[in-house]
C-alpha atoms as a PDB file:
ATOM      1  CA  UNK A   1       8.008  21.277  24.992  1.00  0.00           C
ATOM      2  CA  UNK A   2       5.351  22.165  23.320  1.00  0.00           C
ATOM      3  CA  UNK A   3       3.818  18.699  22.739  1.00  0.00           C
ATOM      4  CA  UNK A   4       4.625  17.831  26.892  1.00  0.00           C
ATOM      5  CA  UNK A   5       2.282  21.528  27.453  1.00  0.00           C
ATOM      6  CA  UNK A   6      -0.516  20.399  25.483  1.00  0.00           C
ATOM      7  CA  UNK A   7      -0.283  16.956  27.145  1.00  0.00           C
ATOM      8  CA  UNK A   8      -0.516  18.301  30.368  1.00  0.00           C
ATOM      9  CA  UNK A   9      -3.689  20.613  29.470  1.00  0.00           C
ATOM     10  CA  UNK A  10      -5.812  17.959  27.947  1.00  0.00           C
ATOM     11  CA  UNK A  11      -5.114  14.615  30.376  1.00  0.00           C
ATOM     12  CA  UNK A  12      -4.276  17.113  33.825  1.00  0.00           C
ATOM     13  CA  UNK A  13      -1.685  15.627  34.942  1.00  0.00           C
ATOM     14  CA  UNK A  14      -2.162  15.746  38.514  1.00  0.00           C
ATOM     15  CA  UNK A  15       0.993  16.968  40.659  1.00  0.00           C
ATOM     16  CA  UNK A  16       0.148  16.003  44.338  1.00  0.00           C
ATOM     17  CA  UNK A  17       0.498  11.994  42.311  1.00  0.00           C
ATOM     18  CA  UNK A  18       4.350  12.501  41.513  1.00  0.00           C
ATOM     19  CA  UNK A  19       5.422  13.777  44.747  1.00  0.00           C
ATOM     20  CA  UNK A  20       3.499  10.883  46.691  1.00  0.00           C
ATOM     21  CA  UNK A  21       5.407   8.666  43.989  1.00  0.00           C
ATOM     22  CA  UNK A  22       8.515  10.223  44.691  1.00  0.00           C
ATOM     23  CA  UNK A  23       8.025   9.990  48.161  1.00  0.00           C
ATOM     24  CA  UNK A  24       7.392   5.734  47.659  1.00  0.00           C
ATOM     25  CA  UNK A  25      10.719   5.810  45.473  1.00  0.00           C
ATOM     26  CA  UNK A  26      12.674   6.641  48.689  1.00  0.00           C
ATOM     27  CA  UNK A  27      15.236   4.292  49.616  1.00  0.00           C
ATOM     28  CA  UNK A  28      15.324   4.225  53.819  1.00  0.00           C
ATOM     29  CA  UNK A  29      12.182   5.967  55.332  1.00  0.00           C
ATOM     30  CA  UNK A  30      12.533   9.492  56.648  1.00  0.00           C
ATOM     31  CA  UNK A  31      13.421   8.255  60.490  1.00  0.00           C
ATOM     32  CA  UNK A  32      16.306   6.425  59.317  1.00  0.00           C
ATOM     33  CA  UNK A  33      19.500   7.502  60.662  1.00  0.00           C
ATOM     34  CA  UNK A  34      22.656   8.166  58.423  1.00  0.00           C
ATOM     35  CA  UNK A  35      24.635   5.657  60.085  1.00  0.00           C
ATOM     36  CA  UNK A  36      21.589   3.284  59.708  1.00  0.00           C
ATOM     37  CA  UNK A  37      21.267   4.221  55.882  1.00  0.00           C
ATOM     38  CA  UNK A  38      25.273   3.406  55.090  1.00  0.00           C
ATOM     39  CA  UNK A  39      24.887   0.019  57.059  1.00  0.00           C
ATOM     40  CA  UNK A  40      22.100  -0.845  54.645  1.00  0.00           C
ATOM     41  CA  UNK A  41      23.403  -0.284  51.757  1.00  0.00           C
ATOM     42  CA  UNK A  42      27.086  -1.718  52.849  1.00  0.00           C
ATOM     43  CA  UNK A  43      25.333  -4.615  53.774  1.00  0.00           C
ATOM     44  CA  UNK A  44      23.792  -4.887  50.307  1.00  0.00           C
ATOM     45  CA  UNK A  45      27.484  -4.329  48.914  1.00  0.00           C
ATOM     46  CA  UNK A  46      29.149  -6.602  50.648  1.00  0.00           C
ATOM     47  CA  UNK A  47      26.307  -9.666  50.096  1.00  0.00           C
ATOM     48  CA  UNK A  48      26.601  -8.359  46.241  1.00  0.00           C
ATOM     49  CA  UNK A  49      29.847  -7.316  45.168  1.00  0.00           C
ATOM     50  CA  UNK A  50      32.313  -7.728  48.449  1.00  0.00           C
ATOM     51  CA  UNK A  51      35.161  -6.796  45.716  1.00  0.00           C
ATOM     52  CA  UNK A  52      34.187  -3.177  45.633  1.00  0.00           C
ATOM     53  CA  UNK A  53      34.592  -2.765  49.024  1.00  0.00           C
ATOM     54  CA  UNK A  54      38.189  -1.924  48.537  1.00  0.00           C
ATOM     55  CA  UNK A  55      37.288   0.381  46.005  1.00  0.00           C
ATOM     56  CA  UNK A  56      35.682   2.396  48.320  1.00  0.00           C
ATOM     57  CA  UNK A  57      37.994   2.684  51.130  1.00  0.00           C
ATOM     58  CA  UNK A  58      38.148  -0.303  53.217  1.00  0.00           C
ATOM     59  CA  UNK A  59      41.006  -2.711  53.700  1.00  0.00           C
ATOM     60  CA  UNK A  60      40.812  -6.658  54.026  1.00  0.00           C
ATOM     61  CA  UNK A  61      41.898  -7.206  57.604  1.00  0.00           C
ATOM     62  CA  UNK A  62      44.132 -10.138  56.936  1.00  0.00           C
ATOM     63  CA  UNK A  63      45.263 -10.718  60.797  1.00  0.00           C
ATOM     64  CA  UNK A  64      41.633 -10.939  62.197  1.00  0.00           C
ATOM     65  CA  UNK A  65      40.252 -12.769  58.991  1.00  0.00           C
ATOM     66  CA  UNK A  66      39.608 -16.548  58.504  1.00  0.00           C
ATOM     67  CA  UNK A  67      38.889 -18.917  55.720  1.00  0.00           C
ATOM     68  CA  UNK A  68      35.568 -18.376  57.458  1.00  0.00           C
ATOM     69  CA  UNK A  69      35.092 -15.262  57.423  1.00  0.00           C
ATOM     70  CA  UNK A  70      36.519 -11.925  55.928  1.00  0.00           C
ATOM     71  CA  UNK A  71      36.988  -8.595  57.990  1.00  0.00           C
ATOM     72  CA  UNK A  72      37.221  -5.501  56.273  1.00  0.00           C
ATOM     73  CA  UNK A  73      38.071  -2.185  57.953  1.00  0.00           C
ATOM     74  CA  UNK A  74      37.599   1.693  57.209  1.00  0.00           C
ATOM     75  CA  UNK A  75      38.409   3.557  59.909  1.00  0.00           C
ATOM     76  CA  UNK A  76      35.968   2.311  62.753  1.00  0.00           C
ATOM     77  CA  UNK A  77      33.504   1.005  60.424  1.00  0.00           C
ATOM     78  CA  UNK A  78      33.954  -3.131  60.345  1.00  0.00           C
ATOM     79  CA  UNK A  79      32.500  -5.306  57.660  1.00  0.00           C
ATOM     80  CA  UNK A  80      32.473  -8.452  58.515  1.00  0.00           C
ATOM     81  CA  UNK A  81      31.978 -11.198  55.907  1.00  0.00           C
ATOM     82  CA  UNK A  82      30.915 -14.904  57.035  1.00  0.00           C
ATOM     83  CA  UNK A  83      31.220 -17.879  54.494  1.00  0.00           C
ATOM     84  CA  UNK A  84      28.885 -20.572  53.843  1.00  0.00           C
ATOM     85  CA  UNK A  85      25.111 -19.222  53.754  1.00  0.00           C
ATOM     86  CA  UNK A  86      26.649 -15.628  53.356  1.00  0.00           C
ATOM     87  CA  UNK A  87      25.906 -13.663  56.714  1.00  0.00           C
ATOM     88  CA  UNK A  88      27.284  -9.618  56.792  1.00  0.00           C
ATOM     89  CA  UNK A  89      27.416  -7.602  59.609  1.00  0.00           C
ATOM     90  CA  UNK A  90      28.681  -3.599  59.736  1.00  0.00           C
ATOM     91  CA  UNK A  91      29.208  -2.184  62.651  1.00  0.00           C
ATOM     92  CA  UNK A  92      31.555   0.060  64.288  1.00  0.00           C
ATOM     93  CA  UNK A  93      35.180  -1.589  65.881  1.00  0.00           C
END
């Protein structure tokens, strides 16, 4: 720690320049909603790695799916899957 203390003596590191970094590193800005911040990133999840859906609660909604398009369900939270040029929407049955 010692090294890190001299470090910070000689170059003075300046402080207010890692919170304004940590406040860039921020994944949804501040006025995003919850419910808008887990669409996002199920969005993401489903375009990525649609497999771990079911890890992570929801169930494959064989009745309502298609070779088209797959439906996955968590409650009321839909995620629906289209083939082709891969289109996801999440939103609320």
């Amino acid at each position: 720690m010692a090294v890190l203390d001299t470090h910070l003596r000689d170059k003075g590191f300046p402080m207010s320049w890692l919170w304004r970094m940590a406040e860039n590193l921020t994944l949804s800005p501040a006025e995003m909603s919850a419910d808008a911040h887990l669409a996002q990133h199920l969005e993401r999840l489903a375009r990525t790695a649609p497999h771990v859906l079911e890890d992570i609660g929801f169930v494959q909604d064989r009745s309502a799916s298609s070779p088209v398009r797959t439906i996955w369900r968590r409650g009321a939270m839909t995620v629906t899957i289209s083939a082709g040029d891969p289109v996801v929407t999440v939103g609320d049955s």
